[in-house]
Protein backbone atom coordinates (compact mmCIF):
# COMPACT_ATOMS: atom_id res chain seq x y z
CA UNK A 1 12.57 2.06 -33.09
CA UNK A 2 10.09 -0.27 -33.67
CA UNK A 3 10.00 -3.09 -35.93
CA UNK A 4 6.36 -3.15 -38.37
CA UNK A 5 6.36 -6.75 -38.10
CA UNK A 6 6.38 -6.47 -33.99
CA UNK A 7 3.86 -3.09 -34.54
CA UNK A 8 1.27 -5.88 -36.35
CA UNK A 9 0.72 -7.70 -33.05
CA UNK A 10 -0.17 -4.53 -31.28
CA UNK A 11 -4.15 -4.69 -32.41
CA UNK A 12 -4.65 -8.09 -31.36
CA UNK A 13 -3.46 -6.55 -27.34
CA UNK A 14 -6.40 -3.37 -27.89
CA UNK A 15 -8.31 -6.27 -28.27
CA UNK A 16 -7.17 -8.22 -25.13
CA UNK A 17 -6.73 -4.61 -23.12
CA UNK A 18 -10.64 -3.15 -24.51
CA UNK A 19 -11.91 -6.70 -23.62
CA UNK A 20 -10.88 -6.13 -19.81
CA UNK A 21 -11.71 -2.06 -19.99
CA UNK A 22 -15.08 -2.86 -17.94
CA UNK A 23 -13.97 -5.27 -15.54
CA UNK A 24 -10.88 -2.48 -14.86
CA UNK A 25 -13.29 0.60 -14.28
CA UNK A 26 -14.60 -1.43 -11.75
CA UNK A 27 -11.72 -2.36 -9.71
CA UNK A 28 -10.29 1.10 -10.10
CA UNK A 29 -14.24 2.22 -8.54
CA UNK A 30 -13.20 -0.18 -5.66
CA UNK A 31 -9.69 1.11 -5.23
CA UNK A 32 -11.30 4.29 -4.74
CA UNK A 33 -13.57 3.01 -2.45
CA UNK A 34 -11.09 1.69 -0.41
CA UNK A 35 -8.58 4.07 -0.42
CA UNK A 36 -10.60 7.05 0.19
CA UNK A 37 -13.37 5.84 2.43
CA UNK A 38 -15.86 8.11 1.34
CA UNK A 39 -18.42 6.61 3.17
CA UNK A 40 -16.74 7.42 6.90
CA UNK A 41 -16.55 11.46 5.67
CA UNK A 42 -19.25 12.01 3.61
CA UNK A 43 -23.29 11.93 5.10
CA UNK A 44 -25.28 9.50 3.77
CA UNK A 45 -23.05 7.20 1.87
CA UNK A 46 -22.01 4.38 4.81
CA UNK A 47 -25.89 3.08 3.66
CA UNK A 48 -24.50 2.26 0.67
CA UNK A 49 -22.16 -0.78 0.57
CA UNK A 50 -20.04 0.94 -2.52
CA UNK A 51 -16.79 -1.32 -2.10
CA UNK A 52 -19.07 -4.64 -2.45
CA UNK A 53 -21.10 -3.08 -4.79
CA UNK A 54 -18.00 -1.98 -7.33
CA UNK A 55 -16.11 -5.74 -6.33
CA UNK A 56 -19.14 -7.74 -7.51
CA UNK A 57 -19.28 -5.40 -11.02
CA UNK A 58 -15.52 -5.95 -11.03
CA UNK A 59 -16.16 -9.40 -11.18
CA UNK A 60 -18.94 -10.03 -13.16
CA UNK A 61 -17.59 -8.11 -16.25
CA UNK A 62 -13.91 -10.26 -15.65
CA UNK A 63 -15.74 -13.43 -16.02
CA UNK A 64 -17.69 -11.96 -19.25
CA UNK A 65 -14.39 -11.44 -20.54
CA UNK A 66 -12.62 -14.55 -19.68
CA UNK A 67 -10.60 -16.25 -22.44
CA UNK A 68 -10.06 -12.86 -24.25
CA UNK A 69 -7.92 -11.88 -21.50
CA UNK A 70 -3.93 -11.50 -22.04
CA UNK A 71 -3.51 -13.76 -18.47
CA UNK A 72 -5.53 -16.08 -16.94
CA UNK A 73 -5.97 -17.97 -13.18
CA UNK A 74 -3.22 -20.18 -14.13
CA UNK A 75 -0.59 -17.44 -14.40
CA UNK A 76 -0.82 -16.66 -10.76
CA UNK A 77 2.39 -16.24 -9.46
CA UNK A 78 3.78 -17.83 -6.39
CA UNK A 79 2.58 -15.33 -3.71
CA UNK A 80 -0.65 -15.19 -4.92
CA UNK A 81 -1.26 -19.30 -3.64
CA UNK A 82 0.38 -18.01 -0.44
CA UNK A 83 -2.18 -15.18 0.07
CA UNK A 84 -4.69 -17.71 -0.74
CA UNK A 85 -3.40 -20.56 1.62
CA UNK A 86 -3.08 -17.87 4.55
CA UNK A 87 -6.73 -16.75 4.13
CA UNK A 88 -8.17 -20.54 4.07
CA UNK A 89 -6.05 -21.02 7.30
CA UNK A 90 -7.59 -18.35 9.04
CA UNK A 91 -10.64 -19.51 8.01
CA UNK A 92 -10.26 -23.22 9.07
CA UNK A 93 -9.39 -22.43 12.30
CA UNK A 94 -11.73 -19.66 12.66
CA UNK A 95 -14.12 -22.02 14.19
CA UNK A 96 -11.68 -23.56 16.59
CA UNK A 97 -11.20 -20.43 18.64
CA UNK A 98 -10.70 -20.34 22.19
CA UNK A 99 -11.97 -16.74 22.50
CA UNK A 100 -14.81 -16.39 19.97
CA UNK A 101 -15.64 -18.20 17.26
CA UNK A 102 -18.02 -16.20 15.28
CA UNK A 103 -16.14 -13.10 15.56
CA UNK A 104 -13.12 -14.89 14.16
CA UNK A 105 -15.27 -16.60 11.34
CA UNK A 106 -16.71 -12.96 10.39
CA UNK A 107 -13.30 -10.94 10.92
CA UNK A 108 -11.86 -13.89 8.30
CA UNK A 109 -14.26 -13.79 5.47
CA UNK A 110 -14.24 -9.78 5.69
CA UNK A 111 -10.43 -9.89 5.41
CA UNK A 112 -10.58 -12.94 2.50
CA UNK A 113 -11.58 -10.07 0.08
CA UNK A 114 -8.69 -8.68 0.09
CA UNK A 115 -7.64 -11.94 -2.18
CA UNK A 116 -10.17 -11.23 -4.54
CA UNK A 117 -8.89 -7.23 -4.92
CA UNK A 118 -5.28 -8.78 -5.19
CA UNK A 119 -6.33 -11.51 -8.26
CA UNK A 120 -8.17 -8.67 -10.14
CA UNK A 121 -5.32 -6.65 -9.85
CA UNK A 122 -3.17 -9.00 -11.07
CA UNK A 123 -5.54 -10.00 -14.06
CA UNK A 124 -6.30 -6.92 -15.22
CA UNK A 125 -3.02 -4.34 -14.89
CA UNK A 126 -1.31 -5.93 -17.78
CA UNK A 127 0.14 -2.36 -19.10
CA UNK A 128 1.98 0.77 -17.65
CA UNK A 129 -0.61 2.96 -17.67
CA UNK A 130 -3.03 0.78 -15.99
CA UNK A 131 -0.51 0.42 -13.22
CA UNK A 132 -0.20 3.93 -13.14
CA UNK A 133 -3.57 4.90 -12.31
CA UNK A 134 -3.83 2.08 -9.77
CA UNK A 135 -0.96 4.27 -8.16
CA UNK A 136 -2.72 7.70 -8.50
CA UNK A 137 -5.76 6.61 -7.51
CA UNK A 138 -3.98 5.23 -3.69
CA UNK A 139 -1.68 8.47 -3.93
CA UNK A 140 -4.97 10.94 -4.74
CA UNK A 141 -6.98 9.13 -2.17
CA UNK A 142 -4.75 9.09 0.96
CA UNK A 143 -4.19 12.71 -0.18
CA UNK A 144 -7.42 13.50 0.15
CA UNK A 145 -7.62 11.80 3.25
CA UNK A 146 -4.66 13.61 5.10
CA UNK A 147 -6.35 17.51 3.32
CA UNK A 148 -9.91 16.33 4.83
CA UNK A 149 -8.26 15.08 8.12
CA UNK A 150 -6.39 18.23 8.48
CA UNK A 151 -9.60 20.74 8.03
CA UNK A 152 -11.45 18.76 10.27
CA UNK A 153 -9.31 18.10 13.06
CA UNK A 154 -7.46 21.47 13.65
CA UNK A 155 -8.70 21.17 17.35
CA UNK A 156 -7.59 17.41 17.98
CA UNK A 157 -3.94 17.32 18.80
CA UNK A 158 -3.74 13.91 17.11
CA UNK A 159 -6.30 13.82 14.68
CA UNK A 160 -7.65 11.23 16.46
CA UNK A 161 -11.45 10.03 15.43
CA UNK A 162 -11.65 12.80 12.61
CA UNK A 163 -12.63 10.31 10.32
CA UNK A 164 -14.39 6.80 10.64
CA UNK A 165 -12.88 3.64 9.56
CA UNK A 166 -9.72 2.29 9.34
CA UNK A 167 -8.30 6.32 9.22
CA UNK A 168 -9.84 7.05 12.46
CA UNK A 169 -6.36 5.91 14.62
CA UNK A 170 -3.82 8.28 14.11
CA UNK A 171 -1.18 5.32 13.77
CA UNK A 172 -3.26 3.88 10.83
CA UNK A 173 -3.71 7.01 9.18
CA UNK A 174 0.41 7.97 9.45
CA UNK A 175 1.61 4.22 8.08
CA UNK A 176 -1.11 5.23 5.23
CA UNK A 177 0.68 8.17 4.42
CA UNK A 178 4.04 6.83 5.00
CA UNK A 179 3.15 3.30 2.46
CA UNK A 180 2.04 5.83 0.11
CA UNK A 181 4.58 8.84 -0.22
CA UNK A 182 6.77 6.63 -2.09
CA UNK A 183 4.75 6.57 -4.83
CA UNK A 184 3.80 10.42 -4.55
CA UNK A 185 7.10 11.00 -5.20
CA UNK A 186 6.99 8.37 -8.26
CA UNK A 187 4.31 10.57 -9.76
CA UNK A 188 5.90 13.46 -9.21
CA UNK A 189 8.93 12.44 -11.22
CA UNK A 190 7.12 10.74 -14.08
CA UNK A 191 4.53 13.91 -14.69
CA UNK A 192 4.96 15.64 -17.53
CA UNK A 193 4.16 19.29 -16.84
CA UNK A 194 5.25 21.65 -14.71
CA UNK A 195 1.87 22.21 -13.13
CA UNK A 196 1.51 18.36 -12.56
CA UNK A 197 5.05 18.17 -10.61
CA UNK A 198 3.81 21.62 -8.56
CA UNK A 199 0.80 19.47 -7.59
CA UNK A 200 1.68 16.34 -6.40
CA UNK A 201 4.62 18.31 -4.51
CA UNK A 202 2.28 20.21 -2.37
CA UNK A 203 0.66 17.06 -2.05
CA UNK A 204 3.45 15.66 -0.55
CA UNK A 205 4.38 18.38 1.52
CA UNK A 206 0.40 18.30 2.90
CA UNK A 207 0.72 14.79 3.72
CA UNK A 208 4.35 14.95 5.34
CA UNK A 209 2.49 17.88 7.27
CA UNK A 210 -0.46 15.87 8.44
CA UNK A 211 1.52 13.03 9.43
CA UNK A 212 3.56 15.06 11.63
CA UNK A 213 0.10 16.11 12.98
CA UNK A 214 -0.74 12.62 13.87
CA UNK A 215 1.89 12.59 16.51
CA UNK A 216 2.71 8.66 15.34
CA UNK A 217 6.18 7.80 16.98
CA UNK A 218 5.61 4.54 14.85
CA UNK A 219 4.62 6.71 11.58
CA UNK A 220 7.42 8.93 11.99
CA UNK A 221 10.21 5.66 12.43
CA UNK A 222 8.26 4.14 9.39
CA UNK A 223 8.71 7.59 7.46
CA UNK A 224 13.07 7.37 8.52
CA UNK A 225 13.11 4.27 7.33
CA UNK A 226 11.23 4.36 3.97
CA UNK A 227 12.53 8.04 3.13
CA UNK A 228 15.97 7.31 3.00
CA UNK A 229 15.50 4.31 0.56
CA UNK A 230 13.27 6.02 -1.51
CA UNK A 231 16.23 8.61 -1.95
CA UNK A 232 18.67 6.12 -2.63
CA UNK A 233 16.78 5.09 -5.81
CA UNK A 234 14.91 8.46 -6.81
CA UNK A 235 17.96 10.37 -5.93
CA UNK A 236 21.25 8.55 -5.90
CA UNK A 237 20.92 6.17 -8.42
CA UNK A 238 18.35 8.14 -10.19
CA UNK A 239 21.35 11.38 -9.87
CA UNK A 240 18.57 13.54 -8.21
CA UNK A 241 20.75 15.40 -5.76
CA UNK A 242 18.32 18.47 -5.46
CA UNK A 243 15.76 15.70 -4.33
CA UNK A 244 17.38 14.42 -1.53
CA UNK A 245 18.25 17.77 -0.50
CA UNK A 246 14.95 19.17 -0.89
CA UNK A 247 13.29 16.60 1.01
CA UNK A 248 15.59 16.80 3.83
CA UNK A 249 15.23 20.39 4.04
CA UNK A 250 11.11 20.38 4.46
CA UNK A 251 11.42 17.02 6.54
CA UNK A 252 13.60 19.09 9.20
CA UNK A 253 10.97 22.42 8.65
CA UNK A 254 8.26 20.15 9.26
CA UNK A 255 9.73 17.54 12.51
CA UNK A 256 10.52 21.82 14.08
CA UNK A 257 7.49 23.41 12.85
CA UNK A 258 4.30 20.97 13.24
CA UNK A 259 6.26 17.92 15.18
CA UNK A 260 5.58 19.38 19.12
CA UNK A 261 3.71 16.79 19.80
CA UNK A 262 5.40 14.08 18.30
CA UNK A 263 8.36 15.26 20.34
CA UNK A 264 6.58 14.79 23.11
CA UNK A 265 5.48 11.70 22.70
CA UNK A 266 8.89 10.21 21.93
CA UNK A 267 10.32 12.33 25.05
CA UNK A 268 7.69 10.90 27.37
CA UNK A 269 9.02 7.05 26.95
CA UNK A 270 11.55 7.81 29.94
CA UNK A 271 9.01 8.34 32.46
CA UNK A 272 10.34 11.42 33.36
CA UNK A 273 8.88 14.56 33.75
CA UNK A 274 5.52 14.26 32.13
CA UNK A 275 4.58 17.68 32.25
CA UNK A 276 1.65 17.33 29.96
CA UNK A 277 -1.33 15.09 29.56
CA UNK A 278 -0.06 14.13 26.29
CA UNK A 279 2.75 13.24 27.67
CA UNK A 280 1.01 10.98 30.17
CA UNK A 281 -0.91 9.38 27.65
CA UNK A 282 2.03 8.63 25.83
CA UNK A 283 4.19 6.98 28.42
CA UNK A 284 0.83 4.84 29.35
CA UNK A 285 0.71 3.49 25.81
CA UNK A 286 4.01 2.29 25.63
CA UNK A 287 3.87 0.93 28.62
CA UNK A 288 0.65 -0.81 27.59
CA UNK A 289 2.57 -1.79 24.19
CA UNK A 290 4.70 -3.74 26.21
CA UNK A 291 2.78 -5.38 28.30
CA UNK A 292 0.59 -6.51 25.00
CA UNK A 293 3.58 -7.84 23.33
CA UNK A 294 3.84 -10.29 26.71
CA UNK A 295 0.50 -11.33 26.02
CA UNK A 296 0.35 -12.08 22.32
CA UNK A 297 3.55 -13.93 22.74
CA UNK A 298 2.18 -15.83 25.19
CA UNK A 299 -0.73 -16.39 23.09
CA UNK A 300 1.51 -18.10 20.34
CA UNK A 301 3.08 -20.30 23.37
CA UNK A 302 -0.77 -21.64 23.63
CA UNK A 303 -2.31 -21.79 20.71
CA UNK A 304 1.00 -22.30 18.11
CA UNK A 305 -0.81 -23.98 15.54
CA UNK A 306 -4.99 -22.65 15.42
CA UNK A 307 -4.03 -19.04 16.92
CA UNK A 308 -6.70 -17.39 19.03
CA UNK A 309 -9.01 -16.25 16.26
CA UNK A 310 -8.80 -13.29 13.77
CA UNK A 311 -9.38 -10.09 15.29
CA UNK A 312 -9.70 -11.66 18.86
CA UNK A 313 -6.68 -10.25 20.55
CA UNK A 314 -8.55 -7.05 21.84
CA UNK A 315 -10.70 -9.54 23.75
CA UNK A 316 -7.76 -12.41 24.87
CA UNK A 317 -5.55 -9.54 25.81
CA UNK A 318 -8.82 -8.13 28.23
CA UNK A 319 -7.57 -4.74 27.13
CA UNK A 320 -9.88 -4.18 24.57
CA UNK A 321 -7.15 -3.17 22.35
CA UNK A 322 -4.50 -5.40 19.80
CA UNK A 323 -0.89 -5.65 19.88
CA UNK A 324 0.93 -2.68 18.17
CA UNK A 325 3.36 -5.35 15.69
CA UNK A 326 1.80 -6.85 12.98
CA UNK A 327 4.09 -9.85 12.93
CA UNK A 328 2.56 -10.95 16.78
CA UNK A 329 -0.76 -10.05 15.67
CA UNK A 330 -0.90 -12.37 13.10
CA UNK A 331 0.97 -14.76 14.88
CA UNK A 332 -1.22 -14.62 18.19
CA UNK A 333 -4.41 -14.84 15.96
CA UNK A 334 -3.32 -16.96 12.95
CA UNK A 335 -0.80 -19.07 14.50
CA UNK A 336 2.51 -19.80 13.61
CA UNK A 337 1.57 -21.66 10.14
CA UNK A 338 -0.22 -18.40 9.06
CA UNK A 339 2.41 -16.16 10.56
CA UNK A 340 4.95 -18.27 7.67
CA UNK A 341 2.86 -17.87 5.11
CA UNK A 342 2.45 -13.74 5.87
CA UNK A 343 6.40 -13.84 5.59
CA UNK A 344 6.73 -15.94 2.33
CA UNK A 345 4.05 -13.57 0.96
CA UNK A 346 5.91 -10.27 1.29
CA UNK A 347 9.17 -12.18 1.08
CA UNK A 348 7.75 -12.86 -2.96
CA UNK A 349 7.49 -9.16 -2.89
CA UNK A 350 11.12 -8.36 -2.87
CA UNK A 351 12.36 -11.36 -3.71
CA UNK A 352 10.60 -10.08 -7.35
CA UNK A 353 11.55 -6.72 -7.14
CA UNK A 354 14.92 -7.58 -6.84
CA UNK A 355 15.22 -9.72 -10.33
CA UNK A 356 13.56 -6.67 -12.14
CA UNK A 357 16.16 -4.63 -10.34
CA UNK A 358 18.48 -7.02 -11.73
CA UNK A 359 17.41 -6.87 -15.18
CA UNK A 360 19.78 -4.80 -17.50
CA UNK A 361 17.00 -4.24 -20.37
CA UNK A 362 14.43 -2.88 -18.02
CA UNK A 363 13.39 1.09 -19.26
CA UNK A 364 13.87 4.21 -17.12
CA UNK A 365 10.29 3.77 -16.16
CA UNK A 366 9.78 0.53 -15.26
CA UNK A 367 12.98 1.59 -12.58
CA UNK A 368 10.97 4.11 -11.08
CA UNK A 369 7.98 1.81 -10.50
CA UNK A 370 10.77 -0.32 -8.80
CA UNK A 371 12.14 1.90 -6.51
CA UNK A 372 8.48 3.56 -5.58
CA UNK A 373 7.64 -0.49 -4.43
CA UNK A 374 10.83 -1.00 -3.28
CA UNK A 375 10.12 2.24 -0.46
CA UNK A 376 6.60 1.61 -0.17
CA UNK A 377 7.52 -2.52 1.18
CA UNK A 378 10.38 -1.62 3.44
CA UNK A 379 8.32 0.79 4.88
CA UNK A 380 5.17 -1.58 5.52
CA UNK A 381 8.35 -4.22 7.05
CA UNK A 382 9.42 -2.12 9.18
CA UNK A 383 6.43 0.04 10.24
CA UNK A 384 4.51 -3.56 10.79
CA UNK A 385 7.23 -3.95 14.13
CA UNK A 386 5.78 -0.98 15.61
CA UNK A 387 1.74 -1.39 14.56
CA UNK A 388 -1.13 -3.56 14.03
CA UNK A 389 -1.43 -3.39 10.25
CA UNK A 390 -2.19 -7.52 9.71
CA UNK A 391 -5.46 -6.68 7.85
CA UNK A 392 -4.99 -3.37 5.77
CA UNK A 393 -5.01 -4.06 2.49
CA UNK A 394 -2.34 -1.44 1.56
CA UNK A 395 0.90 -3.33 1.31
CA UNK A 396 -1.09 -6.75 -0.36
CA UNK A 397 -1.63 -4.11 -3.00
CA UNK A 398 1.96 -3.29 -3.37
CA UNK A 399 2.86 -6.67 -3.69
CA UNK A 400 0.03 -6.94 -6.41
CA UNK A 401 1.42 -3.82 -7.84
CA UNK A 402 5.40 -5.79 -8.11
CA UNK A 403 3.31 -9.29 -9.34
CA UNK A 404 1.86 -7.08 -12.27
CA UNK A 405 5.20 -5.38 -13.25
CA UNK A 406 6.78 -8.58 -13.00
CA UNK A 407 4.11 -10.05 -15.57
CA UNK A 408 4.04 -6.88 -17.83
CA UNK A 409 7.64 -6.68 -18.10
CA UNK A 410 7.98 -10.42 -19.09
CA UNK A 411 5.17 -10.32 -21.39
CA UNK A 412 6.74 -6.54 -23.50
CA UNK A 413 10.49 -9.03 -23.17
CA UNK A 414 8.25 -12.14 -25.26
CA UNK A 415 6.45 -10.14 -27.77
CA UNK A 416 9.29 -7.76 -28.38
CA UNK A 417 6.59 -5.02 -28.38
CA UNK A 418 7.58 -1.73 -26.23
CA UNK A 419 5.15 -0.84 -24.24
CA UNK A 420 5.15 2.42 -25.27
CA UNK A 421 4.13 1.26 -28.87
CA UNK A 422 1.19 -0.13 -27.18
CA UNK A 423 0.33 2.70 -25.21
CA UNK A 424 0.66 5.29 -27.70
CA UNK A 425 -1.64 3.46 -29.98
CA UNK A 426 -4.29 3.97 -27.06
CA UNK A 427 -3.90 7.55 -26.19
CA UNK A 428 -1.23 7.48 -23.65
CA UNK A 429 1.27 9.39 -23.24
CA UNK A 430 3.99 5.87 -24.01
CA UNK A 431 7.53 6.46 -21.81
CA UNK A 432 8.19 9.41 -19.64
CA UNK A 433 11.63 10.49 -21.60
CA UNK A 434 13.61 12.17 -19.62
CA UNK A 435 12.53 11.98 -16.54
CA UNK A 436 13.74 15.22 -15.03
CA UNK A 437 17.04 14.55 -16.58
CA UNK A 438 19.09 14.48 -20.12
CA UNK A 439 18.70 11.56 -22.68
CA UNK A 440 15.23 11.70 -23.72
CA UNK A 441 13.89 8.04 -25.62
CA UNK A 442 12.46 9.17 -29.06
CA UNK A 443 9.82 6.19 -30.53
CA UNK A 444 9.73 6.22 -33.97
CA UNK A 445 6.50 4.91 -35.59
């Protein structure tokens, strides 16, 4: 129930919320950007610098709106100053490169926006249902992403270069889809109709499908490592039995029916009867792996405190290509005082998940968001041992995603307000009530 004289504060937040409503269209237009890469799949558009374009609008209206905002700069959290300290770094020493200094320079500031994404995000998703379409937007994007990859590459065994970007390497396009079917499965749950659950399950079951096609031995460890959590909190705790067993079920259908050449690939790390040029291919990159592991470790041995240079391993290692874990990439081209701050970052992550998981009095909602992060991070921890994923700005925005629950939650705990008072008063839809389960939460007004 909730209380009239906690209902009377609620205008004064439509004030703070329809204050920010520009500066948020904007960032979602850039999370779109991002996410979906339009420009790499669609004619024309790569002319058009959209993701600048939609960051500078983003910014603009968020600085017409200062002071009428609920938070400010100086409610950063912790991990947000180690973001920031870990960009500067790799800026400073940019210019003392060994390798080249004006790649390093450029390959730093490009990466640095990633800070500015992450403090918008922050800012600005101070309510459920902002946070919630920061979510669909990733989900619907990579979605779109893996259904366009898919058409297009039928005749590439690996959907390899179907797409531009950052989603033309199979690898990068499988820990994509693997960060993000956590929080598929987080929409799934929290939709309301049946037609909104049938959707984002064939959504799920096209992106399990297209990762399979990617042939990523590195997705597909990510994917056995993130699944099973995200069943321990959707299922097990959530007492979801038929979701654990459905998922299983298609996983297995999937690995036998679209998974040859992943099976391959894993086979082919003996050395043994390569039959195949696949097979071949694969047994030469993991043999390369190795030998670029040597490398960037040796690369820390030299340069321990300035690193190489951002982005200049493909050029120190004279293989033209980077090492395949994130934690020696960053290491190797950050040094070791950047390759700290990377783990105190994402240590913030669950070090903040795990006091909201903590916390008695949070709603059946906010759990879900907790467990969809909670997948989504372990994934992007492990995954990072087995690819070069220093600079993708997926997992910063899950650990914007956990700084902005954090926030929320503390702020609904203050005012005594439920968020789903709030919400209501705007249109949304307040708490998902049961859930897929018994006990529904009834808000009287």
């Amino acid at each position: 129930m909730v209380v009239p004289g906690q209902v009377l504060n609620a205008p004064k937040k439509l004030g703070v919320r329809s204050a920010t409503t520009g500066a948020f269209f904007w960032l979602s237009a850039f999370y779109v950007v991002y996410c979906m890469r339009p420009e790499d799949w669609i004619p024309g558009l790569k002319y058009i610098p959209m993701a600048k374009i939609s960051a500078i609008f983003a910014i603009i209206a968020l600085a017409v709106g200062i002071g009428k905002t609920s938070r400010t700069m100086k409610d950063l959290p912790t991990e947000s100053k180690y973001l920031l300290a870990l960009i500067l770094l790799l800026l400073v020493c940019a210019p003392l490169s060994p390798v080249w200094k004006g790649g390093a320079v450029a390959k730093s500031v490009e990466f640095g926006k990633v800070y500015i994404a992450w403090v918008l995000t922050f800012l600005l998703v101070t309510s459920f249902e902002r946070l919630r379409r920061l979510i669909f937007i990733q989900a619907g994007s990579v979605a779109v992403v893996s259904v366009i990859s898919v058409l297009k590459g039928s005749s590439r065994p690996r959907l390899e270069g179907v797409l531009g970007g950052m989603y033309s390497n199979p690898n990068d396009l499988a820990f994509a889809i693997v960060l993000t079917l956590p929080l598929i499965i987080l929409l799934l749950l929290t939709s309301k109709s049946v037609i909104g659950k049938g959707i984002w399950s064939l959504t799920m079951l096209l992106m399990m499908y297209t990762l399979f096609r990617t042939a990523s031995r590195a997705g597909f460890i990510d994917l056995l490592i993130a699944t099973p959590v995200a069943l321990w909190f959707f299922g097990v705790k959530g007492r979801r039995p038929q979701l654990i067993l459905v998922t299983t079920l298609v996983g297995g259908l999937l690995l036998v029916g679209a998974g040859k050449h992943l099976r391959e690939r894993f086979f082919a790390i003996s050395g043994t009867n390569l039959e195949t040029g696949l097979e071949s291919s694969a047994y030469g990159s993991y043999e390369e792996r190795k030998y670029l592991m040597e490398v960037a470790i040796s690369g820390i041995a030299h340069y321990p405190l300035t690193g190489i240079g951002t982005g200049n391993f493909p050029n120190y290692s004279h293989k033209w290509k980077t090492v395949h874990m994130t934690y020696l990439q960053i290491g190797a081209e950050g040094g070791i005082p950047v390759l700290i701050l990377y783990l105190l970052f994402f240590f913030s992550g669950f070090r903040n998940l795990r006091k909201l998981n903590k916390n008695r009095n949070l709603d059946p909602e906010a759990r879900l968001f907790v467990g969809g992060f909670y997948s989504s991070l372990v994934g992007f921890v492990v995954g990072a041992c087995f690819a070069p994923e220093a600079y993708q700005y997926f997992p910063y925005f899950t650990v914007a995603y956990v700084s902005a629950l954090v926030a929320t939650v503390k702020a609904r705990e203050a005012d005594g307000v439920p968020e789903e008072a709030e919400e209501g008063r705007t249109g949304f839809r307040g708490v998902y009530a049961n859930f897929g389960r018994s006990g529904a939460v009834t808000i009287v007004h």
